[in-house]
PDB file of N, CA and C in Angstrom:
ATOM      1  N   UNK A   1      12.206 -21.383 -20.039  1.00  0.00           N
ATOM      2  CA  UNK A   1      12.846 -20.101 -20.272  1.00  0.00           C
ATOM      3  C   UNK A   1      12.133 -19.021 -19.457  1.00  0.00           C
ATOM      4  N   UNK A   2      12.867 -18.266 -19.040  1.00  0.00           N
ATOM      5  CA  UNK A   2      12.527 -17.271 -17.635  1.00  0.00           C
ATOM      6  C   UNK A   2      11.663 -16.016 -18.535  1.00  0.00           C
ATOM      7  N   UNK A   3      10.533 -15.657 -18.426  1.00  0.00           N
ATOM      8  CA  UNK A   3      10.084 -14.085 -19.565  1.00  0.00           C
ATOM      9  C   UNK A   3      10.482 -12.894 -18.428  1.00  0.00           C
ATOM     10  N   UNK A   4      11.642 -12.086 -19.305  1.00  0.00           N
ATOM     11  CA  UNK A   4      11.784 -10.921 -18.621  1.00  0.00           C
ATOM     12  C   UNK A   4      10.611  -9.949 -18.093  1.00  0.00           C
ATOM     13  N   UNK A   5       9.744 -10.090 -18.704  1.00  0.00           N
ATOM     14  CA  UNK A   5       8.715  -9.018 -18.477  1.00  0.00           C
ATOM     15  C   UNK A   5       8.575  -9.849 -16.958  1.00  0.00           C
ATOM     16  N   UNK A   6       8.492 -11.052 -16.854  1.00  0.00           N
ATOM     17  CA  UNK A   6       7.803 -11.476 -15.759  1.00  0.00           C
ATOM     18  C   UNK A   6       8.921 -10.733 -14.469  1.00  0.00           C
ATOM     19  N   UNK A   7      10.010 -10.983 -14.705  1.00  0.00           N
ATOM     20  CA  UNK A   7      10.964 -10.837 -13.952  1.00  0.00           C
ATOM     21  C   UNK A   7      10.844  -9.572 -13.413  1.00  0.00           C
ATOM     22  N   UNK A   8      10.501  -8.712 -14.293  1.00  0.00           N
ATOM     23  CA  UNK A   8      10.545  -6.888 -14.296  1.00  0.00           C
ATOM     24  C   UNK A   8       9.358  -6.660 -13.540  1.00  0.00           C
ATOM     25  N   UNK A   9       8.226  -7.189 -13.386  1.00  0.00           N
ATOM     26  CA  UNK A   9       7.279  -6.920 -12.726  1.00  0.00           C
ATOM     27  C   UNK A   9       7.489  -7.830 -11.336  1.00  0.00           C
ATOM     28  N   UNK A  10       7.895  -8.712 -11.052  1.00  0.00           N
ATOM     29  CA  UNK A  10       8.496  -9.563  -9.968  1.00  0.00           C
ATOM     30  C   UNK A  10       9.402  -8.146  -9.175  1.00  0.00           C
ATOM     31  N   UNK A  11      10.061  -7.769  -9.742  1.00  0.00           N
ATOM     32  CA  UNK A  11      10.857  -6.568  -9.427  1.00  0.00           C
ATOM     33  C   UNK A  11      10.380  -5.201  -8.973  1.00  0.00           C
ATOM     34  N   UNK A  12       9.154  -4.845  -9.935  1.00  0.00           N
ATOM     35  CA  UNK A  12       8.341  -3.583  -9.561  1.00  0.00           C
ATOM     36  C   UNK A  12       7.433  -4.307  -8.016  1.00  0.00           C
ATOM     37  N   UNK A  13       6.967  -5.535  -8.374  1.00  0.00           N
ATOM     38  CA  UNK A  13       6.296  -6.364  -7.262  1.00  0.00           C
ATOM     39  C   UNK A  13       7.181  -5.619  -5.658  1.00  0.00           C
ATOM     40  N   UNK A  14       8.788  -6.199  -5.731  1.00  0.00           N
ATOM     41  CA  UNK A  14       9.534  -6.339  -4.478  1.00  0.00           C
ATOM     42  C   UNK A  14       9.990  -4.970  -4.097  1.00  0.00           C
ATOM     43  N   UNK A  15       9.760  -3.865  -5.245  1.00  0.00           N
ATOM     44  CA  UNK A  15      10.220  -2.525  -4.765  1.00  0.00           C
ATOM     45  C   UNK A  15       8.959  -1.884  -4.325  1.00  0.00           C
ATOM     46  N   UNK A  16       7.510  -2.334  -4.404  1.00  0.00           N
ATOM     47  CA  UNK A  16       6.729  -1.692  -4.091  1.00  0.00           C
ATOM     48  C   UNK A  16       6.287  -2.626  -2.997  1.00  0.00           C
ATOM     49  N   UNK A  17       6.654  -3.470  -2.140  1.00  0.00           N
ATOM     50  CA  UNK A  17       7.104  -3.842  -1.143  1.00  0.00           C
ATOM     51  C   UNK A  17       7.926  -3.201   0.038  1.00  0.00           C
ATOM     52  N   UNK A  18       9.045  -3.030  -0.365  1.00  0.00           N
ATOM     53  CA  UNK A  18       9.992  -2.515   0.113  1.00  0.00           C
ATOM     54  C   UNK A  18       9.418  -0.558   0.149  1.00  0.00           C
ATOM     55  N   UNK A  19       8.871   0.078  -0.198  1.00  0.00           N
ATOM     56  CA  UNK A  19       8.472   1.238  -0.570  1.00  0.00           C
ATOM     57  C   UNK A  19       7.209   1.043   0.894  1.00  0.00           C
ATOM     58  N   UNK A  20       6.367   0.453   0.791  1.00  0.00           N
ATOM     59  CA  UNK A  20       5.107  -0.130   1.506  1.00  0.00           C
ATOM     60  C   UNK A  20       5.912  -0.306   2.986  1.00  0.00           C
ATOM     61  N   UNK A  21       6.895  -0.995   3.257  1.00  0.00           N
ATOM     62  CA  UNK A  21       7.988  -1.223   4.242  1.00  0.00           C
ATOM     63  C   UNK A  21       8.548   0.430   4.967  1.00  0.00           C
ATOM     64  N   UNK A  22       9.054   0.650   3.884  1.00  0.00           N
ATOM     65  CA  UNK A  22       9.858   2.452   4.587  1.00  0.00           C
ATOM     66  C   UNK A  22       8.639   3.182   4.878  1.00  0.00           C
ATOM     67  N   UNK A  23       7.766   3.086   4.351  1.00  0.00           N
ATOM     68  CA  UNK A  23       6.513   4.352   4.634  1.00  0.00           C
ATOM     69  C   UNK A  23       6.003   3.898   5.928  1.00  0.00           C
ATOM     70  N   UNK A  24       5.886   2.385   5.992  1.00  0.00           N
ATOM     71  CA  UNK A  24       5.596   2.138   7.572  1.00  0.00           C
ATOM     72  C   UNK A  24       6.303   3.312   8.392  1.00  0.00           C
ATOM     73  N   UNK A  25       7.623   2.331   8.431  1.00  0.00           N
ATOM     74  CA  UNK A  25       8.578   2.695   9.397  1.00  0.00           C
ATOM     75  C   UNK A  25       8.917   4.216   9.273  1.00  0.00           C
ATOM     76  N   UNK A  26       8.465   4.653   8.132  1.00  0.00           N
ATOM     77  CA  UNK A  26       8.505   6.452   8.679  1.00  0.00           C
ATOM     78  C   UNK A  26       7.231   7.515   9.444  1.00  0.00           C
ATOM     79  N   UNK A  27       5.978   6.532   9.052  1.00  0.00           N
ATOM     80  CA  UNK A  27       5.603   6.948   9.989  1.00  0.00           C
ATOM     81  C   UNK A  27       5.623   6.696  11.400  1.00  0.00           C
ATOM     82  N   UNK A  28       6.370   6.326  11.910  1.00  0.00           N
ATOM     83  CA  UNK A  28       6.680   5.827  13.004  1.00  0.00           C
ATOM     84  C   UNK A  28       7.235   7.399  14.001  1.00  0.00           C
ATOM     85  N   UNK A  29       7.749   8.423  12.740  1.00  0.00           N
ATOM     86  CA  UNK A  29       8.521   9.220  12.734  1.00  0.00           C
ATOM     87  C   UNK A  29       8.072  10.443  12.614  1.00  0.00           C
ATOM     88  N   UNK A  30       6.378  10.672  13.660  1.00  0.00           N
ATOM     89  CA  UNK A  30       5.716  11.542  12.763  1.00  0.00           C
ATOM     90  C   UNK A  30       6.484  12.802  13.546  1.00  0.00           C
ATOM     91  N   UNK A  31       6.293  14.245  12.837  1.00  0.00           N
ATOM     92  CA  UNK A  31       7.218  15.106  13.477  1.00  0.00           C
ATOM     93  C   UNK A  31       6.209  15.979  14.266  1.00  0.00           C
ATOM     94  N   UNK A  32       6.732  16.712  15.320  1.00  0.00           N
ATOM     95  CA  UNK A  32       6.129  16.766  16.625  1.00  0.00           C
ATOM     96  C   UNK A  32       5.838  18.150  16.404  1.00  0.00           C
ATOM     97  N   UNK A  33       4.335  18.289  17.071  1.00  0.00           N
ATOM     98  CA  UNK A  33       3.889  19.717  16.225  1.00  0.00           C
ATOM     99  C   UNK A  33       4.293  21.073  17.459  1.00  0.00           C
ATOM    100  N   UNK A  34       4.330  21.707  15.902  1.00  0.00           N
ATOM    101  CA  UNK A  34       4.765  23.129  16.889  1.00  0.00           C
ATOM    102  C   UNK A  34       3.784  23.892  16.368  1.00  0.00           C
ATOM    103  N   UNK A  35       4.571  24.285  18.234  1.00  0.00           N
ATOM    104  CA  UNK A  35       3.445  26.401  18.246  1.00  0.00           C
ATOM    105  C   UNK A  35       2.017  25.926  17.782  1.00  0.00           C
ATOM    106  N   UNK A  36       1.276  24.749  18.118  1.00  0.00           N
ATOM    107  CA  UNK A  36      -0.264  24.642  18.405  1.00  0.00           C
ATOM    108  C   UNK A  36      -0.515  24.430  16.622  1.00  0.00           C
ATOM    109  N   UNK A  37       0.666  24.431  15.855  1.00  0.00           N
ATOM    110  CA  UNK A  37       0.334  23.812  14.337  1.00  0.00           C
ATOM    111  C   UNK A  37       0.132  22.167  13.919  1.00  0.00           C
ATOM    112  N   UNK A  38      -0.538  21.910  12.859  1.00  0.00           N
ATOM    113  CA  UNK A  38      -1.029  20.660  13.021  1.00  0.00           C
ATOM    114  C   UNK A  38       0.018  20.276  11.994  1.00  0.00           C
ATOM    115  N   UNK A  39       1.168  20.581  11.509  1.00  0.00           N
ATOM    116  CA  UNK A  39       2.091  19.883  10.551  1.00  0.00           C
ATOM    117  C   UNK A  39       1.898  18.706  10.478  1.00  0.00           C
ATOM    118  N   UNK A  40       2.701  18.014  11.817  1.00  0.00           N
ATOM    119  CA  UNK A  40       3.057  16.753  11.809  1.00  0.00           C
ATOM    120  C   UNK A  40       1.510  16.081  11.361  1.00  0.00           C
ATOM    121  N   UNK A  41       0.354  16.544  12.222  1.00  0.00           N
ATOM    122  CA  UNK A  41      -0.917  15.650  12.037  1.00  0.00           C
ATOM    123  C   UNK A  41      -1.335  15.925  10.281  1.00  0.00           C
ATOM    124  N   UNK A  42      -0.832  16.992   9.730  1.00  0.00           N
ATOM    125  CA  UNK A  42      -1.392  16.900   8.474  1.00  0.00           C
ATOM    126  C   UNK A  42      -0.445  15.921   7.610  1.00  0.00           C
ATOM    127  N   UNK A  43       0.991  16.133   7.907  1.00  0.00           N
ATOM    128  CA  UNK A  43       1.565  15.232   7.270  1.00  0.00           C
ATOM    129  C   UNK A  43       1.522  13.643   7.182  1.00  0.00           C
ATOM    130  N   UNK A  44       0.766  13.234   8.810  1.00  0.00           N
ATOM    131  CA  UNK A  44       0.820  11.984   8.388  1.00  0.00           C
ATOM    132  C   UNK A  44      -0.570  11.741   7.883  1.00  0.00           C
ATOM    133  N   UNK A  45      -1.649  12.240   7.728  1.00  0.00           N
ATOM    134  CA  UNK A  45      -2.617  12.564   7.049  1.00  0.00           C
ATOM    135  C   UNK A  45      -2.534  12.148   5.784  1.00  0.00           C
ATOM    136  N   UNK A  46      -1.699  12.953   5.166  1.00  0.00           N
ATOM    137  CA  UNK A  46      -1.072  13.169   3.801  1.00  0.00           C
ATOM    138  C   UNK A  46      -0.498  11.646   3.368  1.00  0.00           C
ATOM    139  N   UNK A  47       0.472  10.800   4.229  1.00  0.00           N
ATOM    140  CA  UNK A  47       1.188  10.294   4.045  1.00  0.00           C
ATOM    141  C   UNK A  47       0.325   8.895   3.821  1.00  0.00           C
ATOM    142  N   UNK A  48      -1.152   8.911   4.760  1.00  0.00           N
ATOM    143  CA  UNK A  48      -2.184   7.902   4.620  1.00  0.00           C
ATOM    144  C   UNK A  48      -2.640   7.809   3.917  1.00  0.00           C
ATOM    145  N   UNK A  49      -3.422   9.580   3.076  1.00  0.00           N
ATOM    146  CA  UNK A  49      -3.987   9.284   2.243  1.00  0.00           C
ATOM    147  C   UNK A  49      -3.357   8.785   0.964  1.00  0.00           C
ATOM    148  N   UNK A  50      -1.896   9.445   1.058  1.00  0.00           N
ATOM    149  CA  UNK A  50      -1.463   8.580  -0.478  1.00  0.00           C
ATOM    150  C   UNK A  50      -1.282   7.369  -0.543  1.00  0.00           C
ATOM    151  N   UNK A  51      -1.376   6.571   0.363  1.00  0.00           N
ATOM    152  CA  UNK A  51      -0.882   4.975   0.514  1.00  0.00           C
ATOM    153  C   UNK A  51      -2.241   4.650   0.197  1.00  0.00           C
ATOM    154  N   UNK A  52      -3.192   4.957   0.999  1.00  0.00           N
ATOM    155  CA  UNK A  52      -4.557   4.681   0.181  1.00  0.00           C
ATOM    156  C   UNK A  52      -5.000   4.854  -1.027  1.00  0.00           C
ATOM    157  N   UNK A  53      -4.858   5.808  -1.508  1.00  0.00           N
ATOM    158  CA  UNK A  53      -4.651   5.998  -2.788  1.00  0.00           C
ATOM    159  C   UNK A  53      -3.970   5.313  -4.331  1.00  0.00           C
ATOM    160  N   UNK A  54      -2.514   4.863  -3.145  1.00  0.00           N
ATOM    161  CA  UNK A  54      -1.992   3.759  -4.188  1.00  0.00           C
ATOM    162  C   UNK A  54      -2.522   2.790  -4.437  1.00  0.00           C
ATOM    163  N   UNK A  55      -3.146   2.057  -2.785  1.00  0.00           N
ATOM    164  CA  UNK A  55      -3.743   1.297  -3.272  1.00  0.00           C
ATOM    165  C   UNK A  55      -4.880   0.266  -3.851  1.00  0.00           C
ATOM    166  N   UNK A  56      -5.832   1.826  -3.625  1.00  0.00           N
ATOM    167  CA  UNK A  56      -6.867   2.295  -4.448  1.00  0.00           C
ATOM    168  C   UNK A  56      -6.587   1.687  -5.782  1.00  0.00           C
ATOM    169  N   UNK A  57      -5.763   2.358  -6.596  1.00  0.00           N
ATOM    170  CA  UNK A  57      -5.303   2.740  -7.974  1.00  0.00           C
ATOM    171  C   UNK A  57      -4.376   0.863  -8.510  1.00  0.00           C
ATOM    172  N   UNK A  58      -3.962   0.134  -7.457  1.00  0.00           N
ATOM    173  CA  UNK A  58      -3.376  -1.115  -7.533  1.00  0.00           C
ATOM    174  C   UNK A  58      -5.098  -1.687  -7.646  1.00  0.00           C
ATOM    175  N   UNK A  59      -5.998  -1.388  -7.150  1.00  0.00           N
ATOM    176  CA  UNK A  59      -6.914  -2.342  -6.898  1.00  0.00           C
ATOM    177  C   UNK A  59      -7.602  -1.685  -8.663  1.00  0.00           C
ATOM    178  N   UNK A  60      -7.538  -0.573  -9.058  1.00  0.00           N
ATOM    179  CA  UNK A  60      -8.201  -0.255 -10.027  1.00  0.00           C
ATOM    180  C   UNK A  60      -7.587  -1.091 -11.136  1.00  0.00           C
ATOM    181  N   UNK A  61      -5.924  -0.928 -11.515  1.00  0.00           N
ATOM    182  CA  UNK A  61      -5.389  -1.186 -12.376  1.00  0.00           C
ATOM    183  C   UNK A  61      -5.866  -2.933 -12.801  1.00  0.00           C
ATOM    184  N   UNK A  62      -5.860  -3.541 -11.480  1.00  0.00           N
ATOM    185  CA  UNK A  62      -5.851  -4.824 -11.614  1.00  0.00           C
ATOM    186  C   UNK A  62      -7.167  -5.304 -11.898  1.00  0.00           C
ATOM    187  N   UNK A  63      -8.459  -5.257 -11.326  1.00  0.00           N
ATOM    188  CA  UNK A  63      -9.846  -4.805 -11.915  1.00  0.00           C
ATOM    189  C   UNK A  63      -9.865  -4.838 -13.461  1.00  0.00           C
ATOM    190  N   UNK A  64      -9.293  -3.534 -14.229  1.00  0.00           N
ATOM    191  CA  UNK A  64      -9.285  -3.237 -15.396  1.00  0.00           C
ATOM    192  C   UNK A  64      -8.419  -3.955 -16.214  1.00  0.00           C
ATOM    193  N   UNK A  65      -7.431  -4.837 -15.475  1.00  0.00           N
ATOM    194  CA  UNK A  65      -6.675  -6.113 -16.570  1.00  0.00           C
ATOM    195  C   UNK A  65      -7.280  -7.822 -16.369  1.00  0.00           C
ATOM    196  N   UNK A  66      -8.111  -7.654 -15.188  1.00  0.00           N
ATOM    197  CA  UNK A  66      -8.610  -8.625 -15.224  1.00  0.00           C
ATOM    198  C   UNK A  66     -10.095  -8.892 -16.079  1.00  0.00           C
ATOM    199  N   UNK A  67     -10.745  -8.118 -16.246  1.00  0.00           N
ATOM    200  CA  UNK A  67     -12.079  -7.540 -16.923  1.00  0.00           C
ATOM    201  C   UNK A  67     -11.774  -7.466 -18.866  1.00  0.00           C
ATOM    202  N   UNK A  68     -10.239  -6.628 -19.212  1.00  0.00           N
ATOM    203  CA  UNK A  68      -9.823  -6.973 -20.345  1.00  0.00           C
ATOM    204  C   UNK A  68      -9.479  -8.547 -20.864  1.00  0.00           C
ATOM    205  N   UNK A  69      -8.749  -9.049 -19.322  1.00  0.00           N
ATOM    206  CA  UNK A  69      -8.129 -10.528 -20.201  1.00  0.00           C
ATOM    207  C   UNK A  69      -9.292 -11.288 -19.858  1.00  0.00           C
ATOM    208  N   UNK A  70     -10.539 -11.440 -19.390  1.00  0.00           N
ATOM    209  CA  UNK A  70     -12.296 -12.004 -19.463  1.00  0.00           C
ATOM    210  C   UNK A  70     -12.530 -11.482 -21.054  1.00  0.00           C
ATOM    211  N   UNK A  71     -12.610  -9.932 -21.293  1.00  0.00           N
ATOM    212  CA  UNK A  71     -13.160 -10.212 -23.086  1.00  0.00           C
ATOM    213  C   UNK A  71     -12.185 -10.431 -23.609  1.00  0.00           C
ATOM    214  N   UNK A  72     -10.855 -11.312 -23.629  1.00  0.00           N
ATOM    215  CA  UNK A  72     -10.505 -12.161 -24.626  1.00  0.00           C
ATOM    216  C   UNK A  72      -9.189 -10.904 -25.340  1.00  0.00           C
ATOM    217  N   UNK A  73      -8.698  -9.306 -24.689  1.00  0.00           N
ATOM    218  CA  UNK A  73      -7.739  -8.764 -25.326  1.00  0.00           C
ATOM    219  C   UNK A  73      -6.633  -9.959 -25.002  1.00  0.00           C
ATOM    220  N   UNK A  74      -5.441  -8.859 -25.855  1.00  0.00           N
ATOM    221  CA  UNK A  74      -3.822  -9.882 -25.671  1.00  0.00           C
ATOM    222  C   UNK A  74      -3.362  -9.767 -24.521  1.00  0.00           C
ATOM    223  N   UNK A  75      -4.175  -9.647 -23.443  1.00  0.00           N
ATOM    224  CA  UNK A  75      -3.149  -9.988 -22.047  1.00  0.00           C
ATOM    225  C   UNK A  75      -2.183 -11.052 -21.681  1.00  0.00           C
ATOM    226  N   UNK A  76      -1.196 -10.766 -21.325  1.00  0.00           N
ATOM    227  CA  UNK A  76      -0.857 -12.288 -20.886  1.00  0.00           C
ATOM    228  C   UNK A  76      -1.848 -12.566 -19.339  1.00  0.00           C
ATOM    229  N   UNK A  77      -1.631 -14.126 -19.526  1.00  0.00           N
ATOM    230  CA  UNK A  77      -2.053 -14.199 -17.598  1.00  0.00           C
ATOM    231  C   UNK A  77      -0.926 -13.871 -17.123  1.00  0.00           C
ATOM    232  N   UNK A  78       0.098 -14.012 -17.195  1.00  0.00           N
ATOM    233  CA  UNK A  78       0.941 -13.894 -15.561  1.00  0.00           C
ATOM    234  C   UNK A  78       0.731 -12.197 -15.474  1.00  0.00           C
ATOM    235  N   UNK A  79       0.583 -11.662 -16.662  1.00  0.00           N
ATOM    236  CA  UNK A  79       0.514  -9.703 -16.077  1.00  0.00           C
ATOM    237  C   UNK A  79      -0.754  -9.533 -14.988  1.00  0.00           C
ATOM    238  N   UNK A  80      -1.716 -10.001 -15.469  1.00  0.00           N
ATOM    239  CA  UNK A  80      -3.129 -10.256 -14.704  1.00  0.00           C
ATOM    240  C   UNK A  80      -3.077 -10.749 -13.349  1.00  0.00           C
ATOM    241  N   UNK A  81      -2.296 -11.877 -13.544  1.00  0.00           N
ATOM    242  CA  UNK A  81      -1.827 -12.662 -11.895  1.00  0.00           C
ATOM    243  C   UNK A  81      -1.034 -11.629 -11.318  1.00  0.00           C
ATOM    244  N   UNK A  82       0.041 -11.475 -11.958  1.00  0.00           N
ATOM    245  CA  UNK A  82       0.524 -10.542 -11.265  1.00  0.00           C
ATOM    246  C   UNK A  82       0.170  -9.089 -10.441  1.00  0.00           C
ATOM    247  N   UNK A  83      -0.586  -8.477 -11.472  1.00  0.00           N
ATOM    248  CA  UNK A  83      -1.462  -7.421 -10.948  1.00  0.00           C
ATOM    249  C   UNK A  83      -2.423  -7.806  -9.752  1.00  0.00           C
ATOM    250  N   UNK A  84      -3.046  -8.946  -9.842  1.00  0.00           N
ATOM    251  CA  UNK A  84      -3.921  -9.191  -8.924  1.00  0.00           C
ATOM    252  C   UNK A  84      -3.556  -9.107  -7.318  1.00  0.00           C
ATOM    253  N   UNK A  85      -2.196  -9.824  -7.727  1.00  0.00           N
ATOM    254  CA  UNK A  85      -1.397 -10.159  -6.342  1.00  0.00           C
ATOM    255  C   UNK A  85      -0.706  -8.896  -5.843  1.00  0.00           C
ATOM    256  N   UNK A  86      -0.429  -8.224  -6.377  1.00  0.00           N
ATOM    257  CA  UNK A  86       0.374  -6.629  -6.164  1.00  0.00           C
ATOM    258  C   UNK A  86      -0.961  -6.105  -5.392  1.00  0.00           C
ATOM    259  N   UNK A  87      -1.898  -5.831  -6.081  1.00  0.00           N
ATOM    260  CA  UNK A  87      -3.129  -5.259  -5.507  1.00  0.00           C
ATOM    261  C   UNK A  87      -3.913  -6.028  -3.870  1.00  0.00           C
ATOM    262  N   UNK A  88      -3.962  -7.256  -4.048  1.00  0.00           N
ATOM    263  CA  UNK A  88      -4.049  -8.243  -3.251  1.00  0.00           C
ATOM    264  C   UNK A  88      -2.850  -7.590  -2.001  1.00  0.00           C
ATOM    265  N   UNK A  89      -1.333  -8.016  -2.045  1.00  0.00           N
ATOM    266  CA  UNK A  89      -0.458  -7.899  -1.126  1.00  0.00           C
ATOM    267  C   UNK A  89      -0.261  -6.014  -0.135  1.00  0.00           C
ATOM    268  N   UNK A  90      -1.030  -5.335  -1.421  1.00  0.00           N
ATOM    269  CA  UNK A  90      -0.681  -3.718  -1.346  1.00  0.00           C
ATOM    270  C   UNK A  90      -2.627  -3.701  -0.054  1.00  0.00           C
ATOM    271  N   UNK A  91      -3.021  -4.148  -0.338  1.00  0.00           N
ATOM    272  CA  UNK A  91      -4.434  -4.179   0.409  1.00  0.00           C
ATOM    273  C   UNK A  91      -4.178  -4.961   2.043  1.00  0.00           C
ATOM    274  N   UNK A  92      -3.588  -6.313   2.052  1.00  0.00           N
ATOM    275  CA  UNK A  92      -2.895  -6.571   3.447  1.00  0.00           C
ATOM    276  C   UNK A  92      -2.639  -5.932   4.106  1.00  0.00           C
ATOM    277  N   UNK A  93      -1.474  -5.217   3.191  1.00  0.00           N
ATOM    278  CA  UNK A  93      -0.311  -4.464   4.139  1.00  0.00           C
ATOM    279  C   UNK A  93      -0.994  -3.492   4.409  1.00  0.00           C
ATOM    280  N   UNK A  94      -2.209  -2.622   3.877  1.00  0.00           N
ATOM    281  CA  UNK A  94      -2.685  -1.616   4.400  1.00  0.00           C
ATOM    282  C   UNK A  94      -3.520  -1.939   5.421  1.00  0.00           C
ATOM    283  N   UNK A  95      -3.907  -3.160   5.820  1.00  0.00           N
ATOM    284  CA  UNK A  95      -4.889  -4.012   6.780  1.00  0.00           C
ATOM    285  C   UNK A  95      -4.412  -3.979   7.957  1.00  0.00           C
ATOM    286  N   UNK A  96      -2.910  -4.400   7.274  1.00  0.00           N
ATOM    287  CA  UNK A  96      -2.008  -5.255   8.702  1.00  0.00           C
ATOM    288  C   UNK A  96      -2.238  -3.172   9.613  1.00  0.00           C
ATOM    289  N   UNK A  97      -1.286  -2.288   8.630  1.00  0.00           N
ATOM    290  CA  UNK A  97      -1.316  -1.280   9.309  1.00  0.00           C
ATOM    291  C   UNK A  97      -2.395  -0.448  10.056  1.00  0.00           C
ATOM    292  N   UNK A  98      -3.530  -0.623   9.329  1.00  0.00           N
ATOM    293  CA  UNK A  98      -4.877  -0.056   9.935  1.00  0.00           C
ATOM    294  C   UNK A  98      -4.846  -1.015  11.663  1.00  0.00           C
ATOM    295  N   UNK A  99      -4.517  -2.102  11.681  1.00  0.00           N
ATOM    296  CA  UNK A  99      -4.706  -2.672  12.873  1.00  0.00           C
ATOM    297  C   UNK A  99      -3.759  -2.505  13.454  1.00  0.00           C
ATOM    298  N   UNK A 100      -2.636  -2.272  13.335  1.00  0.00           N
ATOM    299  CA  UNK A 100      -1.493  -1.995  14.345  1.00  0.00           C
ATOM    300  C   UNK A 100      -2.018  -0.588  15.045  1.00  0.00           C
ATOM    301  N   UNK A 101      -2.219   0.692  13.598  1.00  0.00           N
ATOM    302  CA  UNK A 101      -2.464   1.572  14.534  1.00  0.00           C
ATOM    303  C   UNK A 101      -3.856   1.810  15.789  1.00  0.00           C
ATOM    304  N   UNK A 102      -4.505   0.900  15.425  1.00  0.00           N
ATOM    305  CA  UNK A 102      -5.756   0.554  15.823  1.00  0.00           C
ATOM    306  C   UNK A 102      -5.383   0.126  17.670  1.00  0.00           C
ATOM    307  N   UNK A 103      -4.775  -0.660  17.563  1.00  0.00           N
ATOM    308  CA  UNK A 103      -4.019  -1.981  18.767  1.00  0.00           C
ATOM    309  C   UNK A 103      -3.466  -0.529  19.525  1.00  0.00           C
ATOM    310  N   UNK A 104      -2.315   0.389  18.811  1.00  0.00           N
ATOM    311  CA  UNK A 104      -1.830   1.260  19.492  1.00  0.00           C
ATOM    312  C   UNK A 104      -2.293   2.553  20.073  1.00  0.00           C
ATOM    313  N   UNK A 105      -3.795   2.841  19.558  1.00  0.00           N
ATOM    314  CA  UNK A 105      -4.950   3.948  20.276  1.00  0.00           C
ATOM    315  C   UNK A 105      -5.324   3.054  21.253  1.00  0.00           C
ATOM    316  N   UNK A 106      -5.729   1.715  21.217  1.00  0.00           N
ATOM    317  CA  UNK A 106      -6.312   1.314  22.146  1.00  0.00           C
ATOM    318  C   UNK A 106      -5.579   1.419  23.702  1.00  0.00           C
ATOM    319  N   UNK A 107      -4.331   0.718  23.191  1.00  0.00           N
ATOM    320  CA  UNK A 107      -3.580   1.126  24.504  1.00  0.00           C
ATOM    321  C   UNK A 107      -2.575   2.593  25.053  1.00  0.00           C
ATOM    322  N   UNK A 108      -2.901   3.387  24.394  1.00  0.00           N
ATOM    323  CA  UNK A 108      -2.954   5.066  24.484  1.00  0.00           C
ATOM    324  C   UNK A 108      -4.197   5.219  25.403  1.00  0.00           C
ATOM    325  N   UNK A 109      -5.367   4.541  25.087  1.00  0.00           N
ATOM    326  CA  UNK A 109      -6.301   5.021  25.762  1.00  0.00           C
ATOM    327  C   UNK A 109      -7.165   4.351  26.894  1.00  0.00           C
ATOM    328  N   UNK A 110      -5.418   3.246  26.914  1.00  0.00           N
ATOM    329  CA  UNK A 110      -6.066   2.531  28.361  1.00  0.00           C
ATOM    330  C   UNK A 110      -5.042   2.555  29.487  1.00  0.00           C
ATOM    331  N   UNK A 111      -4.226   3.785  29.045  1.00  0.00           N
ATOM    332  CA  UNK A 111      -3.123   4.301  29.905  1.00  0.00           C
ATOM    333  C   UNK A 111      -3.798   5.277  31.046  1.00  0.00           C
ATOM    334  N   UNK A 112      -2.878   4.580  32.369  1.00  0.00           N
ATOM    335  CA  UNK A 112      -3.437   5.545  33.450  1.00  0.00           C
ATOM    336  C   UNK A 112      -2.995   7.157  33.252  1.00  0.00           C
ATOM    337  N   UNK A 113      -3.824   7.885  33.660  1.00  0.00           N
ATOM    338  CA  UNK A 113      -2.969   9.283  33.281  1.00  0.00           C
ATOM    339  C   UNK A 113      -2.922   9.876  34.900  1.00  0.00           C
TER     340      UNK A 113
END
């Protein structure tokens, strides 16, 4: 028998995926600064630090359910697994991106000018 809860977090799992996905691809879109203002650079600033932040706070949450279901509260495991892996997959994807943009200064700055 399928446990909804599992399903529902399988679900929060694939939308915070998909969320992790568009924020890429918008920064892709940073907006181009005017009149010597740093908008665009603060915004994508902004847009880093909250992704870090999330998943900061994925790595906290999961920490603090894994540490509860060790002293023995009513956790289930799959919430624990689950958390782990959200936190786990949300830490990649911030990996994968740190190195893309990484790959893409490099060759910014091995352009002839």
């Amino acid at each position: 028998m399928v446990n909804p809860t599992n399903i529902a977090n399988v679900e929060s799992v694939l939308s915070q995926i998909r969320q992790y996905q568009a924020e890429a691809a918008g920064a892709a879109n940073i907006p181009a600064v005017e009149s010597g203002k740093t908008q665009g650079v603060s915004a994508f600033a902004d847009s880093i630090k909250g992704a870090v932040q999330e998943v900061n706070e994925a790595q906290r949450v999961s920490k603090a359910m894994r540490s509860a279901y060790e002293r023995g509260e009513n956790i289930p495991l799959t919430d624990v697994v689950m958390s782990m892996q959200k936190s786990s997959l949300a830490f990649e994807a911030t990996l994968q991106i740190r190195n893309k943009v990484l790959k893409a200064y490099e060759e910014i700055m091995n352009m002839p000018v």
